[in-house]
N, C-alpha and C. Protein backbone atom coordinates (compact mmCIF):
# COMPACT_ATOMS: atom_id res chain seq x y z
N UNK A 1 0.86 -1.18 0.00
CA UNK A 1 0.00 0.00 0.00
C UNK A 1 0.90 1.23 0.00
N UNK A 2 0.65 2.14 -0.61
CA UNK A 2 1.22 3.42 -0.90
C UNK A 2 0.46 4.81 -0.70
N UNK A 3 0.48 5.65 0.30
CA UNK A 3 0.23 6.52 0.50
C UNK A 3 0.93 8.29 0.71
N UNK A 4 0.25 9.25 -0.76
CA UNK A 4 1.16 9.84 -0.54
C UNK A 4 0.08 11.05 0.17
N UNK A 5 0.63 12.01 0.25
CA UNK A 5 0.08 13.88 0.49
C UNK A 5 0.66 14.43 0.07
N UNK A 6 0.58 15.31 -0.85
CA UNK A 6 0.52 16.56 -1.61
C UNK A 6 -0.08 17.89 -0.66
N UNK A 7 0.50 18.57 -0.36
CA UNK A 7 -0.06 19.62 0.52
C UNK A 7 0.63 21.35 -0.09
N UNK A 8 0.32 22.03 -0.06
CA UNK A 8 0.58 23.58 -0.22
C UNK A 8 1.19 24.10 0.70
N UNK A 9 3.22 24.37 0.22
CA UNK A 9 3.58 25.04 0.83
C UNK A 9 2.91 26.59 1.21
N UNK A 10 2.89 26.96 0.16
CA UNK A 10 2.49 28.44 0.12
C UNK A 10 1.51 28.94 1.35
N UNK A 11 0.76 28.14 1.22
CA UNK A 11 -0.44 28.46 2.65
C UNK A 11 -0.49 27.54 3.78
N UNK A 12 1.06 27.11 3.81
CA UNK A 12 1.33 26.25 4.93
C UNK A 12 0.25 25.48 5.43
N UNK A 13 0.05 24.17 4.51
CA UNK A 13 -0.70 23.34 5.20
C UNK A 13 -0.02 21.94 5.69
N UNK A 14 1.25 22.26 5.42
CA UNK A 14 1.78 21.36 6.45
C UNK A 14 1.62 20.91 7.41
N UNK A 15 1.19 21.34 8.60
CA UNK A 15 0.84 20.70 9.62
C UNK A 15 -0.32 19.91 9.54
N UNK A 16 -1.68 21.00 8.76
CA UNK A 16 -2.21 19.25 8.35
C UNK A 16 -1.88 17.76 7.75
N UNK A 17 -0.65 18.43 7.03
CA UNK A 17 -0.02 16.87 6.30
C UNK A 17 0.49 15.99 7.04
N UNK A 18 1.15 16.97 8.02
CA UNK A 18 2.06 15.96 9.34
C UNK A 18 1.16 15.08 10.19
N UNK A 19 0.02 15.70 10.35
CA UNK A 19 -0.91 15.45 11.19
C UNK A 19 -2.06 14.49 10.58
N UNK A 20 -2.24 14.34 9.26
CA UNK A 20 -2.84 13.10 8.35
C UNK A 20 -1.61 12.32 8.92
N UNK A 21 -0.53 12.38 8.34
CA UNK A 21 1.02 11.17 8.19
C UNK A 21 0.13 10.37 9.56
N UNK A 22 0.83 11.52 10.52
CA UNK A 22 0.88 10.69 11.53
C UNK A 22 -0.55 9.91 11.82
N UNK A 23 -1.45 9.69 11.61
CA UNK A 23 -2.77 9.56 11.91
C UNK A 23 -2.79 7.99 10.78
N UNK A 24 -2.30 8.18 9.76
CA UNK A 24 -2.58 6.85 8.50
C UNK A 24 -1.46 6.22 9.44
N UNK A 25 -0.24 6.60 10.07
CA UNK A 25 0.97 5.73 10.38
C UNK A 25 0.42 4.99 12.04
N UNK A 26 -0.13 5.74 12.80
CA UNK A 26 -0.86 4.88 13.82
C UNK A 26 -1.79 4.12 13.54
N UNK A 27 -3.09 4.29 12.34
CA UNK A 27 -3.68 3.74 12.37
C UNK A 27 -3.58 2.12 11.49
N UNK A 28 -2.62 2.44 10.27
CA UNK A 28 -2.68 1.17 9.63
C UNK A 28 -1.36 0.81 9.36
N UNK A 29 -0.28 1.33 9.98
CA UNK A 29 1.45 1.23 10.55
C UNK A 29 1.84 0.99 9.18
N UNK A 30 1.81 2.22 8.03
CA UNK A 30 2.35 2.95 6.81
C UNK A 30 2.69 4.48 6.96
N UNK A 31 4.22 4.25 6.28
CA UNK A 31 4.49 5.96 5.99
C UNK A 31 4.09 6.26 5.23
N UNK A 32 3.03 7.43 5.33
CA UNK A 32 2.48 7.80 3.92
C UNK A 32 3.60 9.12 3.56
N UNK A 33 4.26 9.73 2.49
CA UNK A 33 4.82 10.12 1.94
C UNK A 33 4.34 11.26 1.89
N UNK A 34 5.06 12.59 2.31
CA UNK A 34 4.80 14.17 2.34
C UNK A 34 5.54 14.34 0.64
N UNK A 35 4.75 15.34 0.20
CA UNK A 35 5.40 16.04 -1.07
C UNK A 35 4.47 17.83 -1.30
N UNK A 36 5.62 18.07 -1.48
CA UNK A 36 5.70 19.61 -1.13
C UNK A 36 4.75 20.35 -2.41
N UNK A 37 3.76 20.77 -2.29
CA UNK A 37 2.94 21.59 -3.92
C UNK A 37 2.72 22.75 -3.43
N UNK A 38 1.81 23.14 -4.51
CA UNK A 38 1.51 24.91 -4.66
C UNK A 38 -0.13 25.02 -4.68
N UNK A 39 0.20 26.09 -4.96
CA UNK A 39 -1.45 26.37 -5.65
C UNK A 39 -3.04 26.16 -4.82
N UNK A 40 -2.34 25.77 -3.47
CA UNK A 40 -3.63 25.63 -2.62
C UNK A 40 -4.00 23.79 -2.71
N UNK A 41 -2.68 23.51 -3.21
CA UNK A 41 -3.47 22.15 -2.92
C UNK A 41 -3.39 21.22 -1.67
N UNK A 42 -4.13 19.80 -1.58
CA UNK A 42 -4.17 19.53 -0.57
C UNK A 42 -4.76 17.61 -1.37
N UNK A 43 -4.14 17.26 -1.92
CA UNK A 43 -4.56 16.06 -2.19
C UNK A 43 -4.11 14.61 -1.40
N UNK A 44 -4.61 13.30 -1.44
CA UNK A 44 -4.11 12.62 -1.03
C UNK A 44 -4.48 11.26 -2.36
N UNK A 45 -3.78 10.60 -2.08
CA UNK A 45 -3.19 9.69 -3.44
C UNK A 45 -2.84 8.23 -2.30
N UNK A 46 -3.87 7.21 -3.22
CA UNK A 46 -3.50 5.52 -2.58
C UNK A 46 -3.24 5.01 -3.70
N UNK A 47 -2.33 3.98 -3.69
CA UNK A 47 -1.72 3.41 -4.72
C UNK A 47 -2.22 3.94 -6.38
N UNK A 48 -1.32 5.31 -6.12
CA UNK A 48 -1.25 6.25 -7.55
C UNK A 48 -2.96 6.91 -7.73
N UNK A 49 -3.67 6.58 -7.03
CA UNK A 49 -4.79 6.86 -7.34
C UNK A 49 -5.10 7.96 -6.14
N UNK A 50 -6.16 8.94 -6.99
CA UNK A 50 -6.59 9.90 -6.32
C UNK A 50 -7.93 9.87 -5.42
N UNK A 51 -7.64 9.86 -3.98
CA UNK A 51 -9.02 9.91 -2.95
C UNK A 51 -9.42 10.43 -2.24
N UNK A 52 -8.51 11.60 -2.13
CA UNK A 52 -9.45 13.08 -1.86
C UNK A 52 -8.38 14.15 -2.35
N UNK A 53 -9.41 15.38 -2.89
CA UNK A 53 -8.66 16.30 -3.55
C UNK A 53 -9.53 17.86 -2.51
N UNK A 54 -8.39 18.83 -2.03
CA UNK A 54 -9.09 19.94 -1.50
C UNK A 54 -9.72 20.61 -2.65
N UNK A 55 -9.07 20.51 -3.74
CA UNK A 55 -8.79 21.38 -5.11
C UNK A 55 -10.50 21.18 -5.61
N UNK A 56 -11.04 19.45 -5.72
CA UNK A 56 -12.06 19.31 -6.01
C UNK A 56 -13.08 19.59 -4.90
N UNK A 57 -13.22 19.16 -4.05
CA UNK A 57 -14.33 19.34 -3.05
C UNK A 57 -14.31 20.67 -2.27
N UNK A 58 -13.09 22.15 -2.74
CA UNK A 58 -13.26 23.17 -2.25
C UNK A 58 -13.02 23.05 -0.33
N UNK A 59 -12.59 21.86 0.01
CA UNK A 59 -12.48 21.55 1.63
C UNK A 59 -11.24 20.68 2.11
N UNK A 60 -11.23 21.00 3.21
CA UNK A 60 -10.23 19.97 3.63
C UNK A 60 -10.91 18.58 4.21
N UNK A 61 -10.01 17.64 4.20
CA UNK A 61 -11.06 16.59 4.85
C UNK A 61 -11.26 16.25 6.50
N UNK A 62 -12.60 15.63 6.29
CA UNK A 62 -13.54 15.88 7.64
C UNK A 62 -12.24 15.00 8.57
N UNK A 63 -12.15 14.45 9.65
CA UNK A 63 -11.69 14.18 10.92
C UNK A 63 -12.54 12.03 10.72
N UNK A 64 -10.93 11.74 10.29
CA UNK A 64 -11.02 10.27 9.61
C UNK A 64 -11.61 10.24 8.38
N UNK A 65 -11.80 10.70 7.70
CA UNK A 65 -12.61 10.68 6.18
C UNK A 65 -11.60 9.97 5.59
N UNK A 66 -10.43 10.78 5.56
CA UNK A 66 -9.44 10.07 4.69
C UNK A 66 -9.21 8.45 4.86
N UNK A 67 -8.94 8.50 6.61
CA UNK A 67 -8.90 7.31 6.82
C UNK A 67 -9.73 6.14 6.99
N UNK A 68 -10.85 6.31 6.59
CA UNK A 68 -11.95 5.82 6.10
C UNK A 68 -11.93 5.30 4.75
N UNK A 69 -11.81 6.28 3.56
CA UNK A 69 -11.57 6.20 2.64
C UNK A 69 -10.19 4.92 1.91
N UNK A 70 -9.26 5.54 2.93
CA UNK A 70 -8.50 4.20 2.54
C UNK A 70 -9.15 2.83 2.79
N UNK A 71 -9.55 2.61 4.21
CA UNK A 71 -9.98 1.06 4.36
C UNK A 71 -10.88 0.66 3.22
N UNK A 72 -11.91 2.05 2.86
CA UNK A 72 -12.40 1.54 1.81
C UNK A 72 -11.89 1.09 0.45
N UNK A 73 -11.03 1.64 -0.15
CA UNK A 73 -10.08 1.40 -1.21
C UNK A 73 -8.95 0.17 -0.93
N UNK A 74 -8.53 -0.09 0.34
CA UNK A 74 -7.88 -1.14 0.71
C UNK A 74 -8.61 -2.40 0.74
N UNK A 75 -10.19 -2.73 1.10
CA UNK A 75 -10.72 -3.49 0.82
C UNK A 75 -11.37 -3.77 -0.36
N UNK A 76 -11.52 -2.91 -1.55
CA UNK A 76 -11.91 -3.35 -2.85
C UNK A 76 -10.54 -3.59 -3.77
N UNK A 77 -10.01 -3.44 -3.32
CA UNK A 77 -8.31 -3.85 -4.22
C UNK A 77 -7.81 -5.05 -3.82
């Protein structure tokens, strides 16, 4: 399993990224992978595939969504 984040230096959303990492790495004991973007983004990416985008849904994600989202994508793969 491969998990990355894409997050926006520019408007420092780093700490949300750190704070997803750490949250996918307690919960299903994977480093998900920080990578540095622009433009307001805020995506997250499971094996190359895209499963939540701030860019599309105009939001950040809700509190476990993401990690929700993976189990879901981890169990249909």
């Amino acid at each position: 399993m491969k998990i990355s984040i894409e997050y926006c230096m520019q408007w420092n959303y780093e700490p949300k990224a750190f704070s997803l990492k750490e949250s996918i790495k307690r919960q299903f004991g994977i480093e998900a992978e920080l990578i540095e973007g622009s433009g307001g983004v805020f995506e997250v990416n499971f094996n190359n595939s895209l499963i939540f985008s701030k860019k599309e849904s105009g939001r950040f994600p809700n509190e476990n969504e993401v990690e929700d989202l993976i189990e879901y994508y981890e169990s249909v793969t």
